[in-house]
Protein backbone atom coordinates (compact mmCIF):
# COMPACT_ATOMS: atom_id res chain seq x y z
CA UNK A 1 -202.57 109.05 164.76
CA UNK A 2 -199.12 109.03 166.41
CA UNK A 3 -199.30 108.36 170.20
CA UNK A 4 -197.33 110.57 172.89
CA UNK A 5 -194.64 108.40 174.50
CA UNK A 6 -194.62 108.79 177.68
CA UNK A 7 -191.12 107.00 177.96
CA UNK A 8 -188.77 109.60 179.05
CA UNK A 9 -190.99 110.99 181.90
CA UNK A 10 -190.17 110.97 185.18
CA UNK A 11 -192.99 108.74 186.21
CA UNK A 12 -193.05 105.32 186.77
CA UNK A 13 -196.79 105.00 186.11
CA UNK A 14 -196.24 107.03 182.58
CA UNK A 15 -192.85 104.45 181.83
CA UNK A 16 -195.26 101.87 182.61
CA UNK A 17 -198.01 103.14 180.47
CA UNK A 18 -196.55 104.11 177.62
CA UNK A 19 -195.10 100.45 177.25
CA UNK A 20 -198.29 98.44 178.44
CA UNK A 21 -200.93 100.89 177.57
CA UNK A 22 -202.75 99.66 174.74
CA UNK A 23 -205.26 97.16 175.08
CA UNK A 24 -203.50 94.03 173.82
CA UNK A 25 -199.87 94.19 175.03
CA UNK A 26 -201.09 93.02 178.85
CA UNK A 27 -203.20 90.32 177.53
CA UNK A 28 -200.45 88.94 175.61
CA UNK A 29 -198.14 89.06 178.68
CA UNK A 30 -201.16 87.49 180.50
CA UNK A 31 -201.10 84.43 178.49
CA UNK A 32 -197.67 84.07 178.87
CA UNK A 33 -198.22 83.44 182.37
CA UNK A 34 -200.84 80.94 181.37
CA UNK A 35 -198.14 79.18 179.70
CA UNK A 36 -198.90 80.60 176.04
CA UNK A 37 -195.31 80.80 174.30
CA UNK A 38 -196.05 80.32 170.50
CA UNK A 39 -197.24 82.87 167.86
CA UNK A 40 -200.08 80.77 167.01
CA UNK A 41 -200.93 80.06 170.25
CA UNK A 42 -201.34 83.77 171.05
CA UNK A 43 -203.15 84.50 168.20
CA UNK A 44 -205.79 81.73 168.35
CA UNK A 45 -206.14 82.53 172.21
CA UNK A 46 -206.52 86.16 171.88
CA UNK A 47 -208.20 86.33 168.66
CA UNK A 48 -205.57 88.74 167.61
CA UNK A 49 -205.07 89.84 164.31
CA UNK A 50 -201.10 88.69 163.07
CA UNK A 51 -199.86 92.06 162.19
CA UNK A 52 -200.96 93.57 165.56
CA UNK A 53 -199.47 90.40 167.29
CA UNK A 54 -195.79 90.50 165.53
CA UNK A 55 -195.69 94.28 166.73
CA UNK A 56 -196.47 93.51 170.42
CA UNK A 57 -194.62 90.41 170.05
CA UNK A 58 -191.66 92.84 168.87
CA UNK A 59 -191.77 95.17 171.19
CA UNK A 60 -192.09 93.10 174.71
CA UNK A 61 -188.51 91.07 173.27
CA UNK A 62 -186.93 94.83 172.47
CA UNK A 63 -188.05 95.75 176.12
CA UNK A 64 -186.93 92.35 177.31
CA UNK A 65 -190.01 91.27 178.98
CA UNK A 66 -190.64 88.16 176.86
CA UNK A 67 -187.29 86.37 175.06
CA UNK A 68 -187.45 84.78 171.43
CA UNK A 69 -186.64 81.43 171.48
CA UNK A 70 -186.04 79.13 168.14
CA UNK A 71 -187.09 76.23 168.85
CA UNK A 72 -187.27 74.55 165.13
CA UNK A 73 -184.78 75.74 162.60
CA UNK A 74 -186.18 74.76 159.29
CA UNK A 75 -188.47 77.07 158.92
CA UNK A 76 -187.63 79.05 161.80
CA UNK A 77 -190.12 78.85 165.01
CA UNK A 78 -189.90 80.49 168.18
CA UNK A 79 -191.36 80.42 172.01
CA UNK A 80 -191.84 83.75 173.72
CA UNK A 81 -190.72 82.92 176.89
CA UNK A 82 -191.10 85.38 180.44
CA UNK A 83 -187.92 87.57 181.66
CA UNK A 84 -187.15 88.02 184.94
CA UNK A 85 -188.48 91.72 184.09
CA UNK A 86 -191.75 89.78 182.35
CA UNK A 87 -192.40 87.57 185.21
CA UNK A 88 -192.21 90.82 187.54
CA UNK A 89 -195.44 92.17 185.80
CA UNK A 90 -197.21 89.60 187.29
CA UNK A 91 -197.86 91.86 190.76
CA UNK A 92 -199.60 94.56 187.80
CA UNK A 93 -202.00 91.56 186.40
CA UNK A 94 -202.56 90.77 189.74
CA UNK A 95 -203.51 94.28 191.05
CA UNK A 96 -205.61 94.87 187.93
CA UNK A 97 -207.39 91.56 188.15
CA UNK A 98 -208.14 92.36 192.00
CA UNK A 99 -209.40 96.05 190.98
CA UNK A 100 -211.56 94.58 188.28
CA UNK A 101 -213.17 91.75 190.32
CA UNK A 102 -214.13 94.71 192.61
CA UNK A 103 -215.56 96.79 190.59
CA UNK A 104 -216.31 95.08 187.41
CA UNK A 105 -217.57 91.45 188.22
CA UNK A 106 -220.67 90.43 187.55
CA UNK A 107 -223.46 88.77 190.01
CA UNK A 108 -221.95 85.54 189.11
CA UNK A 109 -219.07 86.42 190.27
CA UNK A 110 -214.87 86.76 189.64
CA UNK A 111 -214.40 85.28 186.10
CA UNK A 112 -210.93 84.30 187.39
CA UNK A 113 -209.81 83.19 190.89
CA UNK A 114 -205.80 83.28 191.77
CA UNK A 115 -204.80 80.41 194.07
CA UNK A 116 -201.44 80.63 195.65
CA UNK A 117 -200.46 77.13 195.99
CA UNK A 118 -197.72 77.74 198.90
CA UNK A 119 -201.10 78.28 201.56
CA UNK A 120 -203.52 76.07 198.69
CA UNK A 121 -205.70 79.59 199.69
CA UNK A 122 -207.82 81.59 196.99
CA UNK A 123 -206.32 85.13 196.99
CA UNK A 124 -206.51 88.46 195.28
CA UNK A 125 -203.52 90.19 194.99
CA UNK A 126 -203.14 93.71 197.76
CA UNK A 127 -200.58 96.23 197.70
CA UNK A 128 -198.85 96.46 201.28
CA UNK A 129 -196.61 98.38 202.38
CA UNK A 130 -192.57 97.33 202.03
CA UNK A 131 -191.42 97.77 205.42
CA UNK A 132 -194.61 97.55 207.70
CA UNK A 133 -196.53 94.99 205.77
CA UNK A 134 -199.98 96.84 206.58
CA UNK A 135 -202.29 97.15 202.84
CA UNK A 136 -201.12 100.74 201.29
CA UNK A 137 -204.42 102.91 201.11
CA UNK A 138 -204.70 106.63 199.40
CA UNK A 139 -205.56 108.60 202.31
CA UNK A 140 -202.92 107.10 204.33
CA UNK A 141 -200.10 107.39 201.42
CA UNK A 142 -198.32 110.30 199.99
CA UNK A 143 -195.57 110.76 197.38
CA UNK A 144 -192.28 112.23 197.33
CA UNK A 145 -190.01 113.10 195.06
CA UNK A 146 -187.09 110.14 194.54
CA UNK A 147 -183.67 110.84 193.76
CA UNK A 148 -184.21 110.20 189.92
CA UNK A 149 -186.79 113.07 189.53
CA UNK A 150 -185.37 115.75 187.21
CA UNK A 151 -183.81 118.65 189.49
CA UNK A 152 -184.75 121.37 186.90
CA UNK A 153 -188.28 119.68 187.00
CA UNK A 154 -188.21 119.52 190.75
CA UNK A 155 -187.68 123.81 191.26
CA UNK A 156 -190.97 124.20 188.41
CA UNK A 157 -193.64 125.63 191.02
CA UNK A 158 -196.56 123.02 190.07
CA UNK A 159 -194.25 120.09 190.77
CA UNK A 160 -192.88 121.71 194.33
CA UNK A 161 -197.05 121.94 194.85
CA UNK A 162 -197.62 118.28 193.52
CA UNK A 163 -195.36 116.63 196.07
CA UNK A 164 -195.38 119.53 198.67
CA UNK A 165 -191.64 120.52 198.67
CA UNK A 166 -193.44 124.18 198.75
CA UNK A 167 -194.27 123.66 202.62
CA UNK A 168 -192.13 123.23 205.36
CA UNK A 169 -191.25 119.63 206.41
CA UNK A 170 -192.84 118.49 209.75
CA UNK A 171 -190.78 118.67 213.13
CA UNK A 172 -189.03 115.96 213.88
């Protein structure tokens, strides 16, 4: 069944989705960060059967998130190594790892603690705000439209009710 790409909408979230959503792409980005960068590597890690692997493998280098590396010539070997753009994901591991040892830990406990070795502190990973610093929160956070949503999507009348462009803007 052929998936709907998501790519060309004007959503960050659905960009994001549509190139991380299935269930093996971030796990193979996660152990890149735990230093993973060879095909066998990946596969014995994750389990992960070699045709599925090559396409994920293919599609984070197109997307430049991981870069192919040869690193023996005869035959041909490769690393997988973390882009600038690959190493950014790391806040989206983090903020899934800190939702799941919420919700989904067990009595034990976390299965996996982050330690940020600037403050030698265990941490989870929060989402504050850019300019303020305070931890962003639903209730307290709204969204706007940004100057690269679609103008003709903008004037539809469910998007000017989604982000409230229907209403007058508060006094100043």
């Amino acid at each position: 069944m052929k998936r709907t790409s998501f790519a060309k909408w004007p959503c960050s979230i659905a960009r994001t989705v549509d190139l991380l959503g299935d269930h093996w792409t971030p796990l193979v980005v996660r152990e890149a960060f735990y230093g993973i960068h060879r095909f066998d590597e990946f596969q014995q890690e994750l389990g992960i059967a070699r045709n599925t692997l090559t396409d994920r493998l293919r599609r984070l280098v197109d997307e430049r998130i991981l870069e192919k590396r040869q690193y023996e010539a005869e035959p041909p070997r490769y690393d997988y190594v973390l882009t600038e753009k690959g190493r950014d994901l790391f806040a989206v591991l983090a903020a899934m790892s800190a939702w799941g040892d919420r919700w989904l830990a067990e009595e034990r406990g976390v299965p996996v603690v982050f330690h940020h070795q600037a403050c030698g502190h265990d941490t989870a990973a929060e989402v504050v705000c850019a300019q303020c610093r305070t931890p962003l929160r639903a209730g307290e956070t709204s969204m706007r439209l940004g100057p690269g949503y679609p103008e003709r999507l903008a004037q539809r009348p469910d998007v000017r009710r989604r982000f409230g462009t229907d209403r007058q803007p508060p006094p100043s």
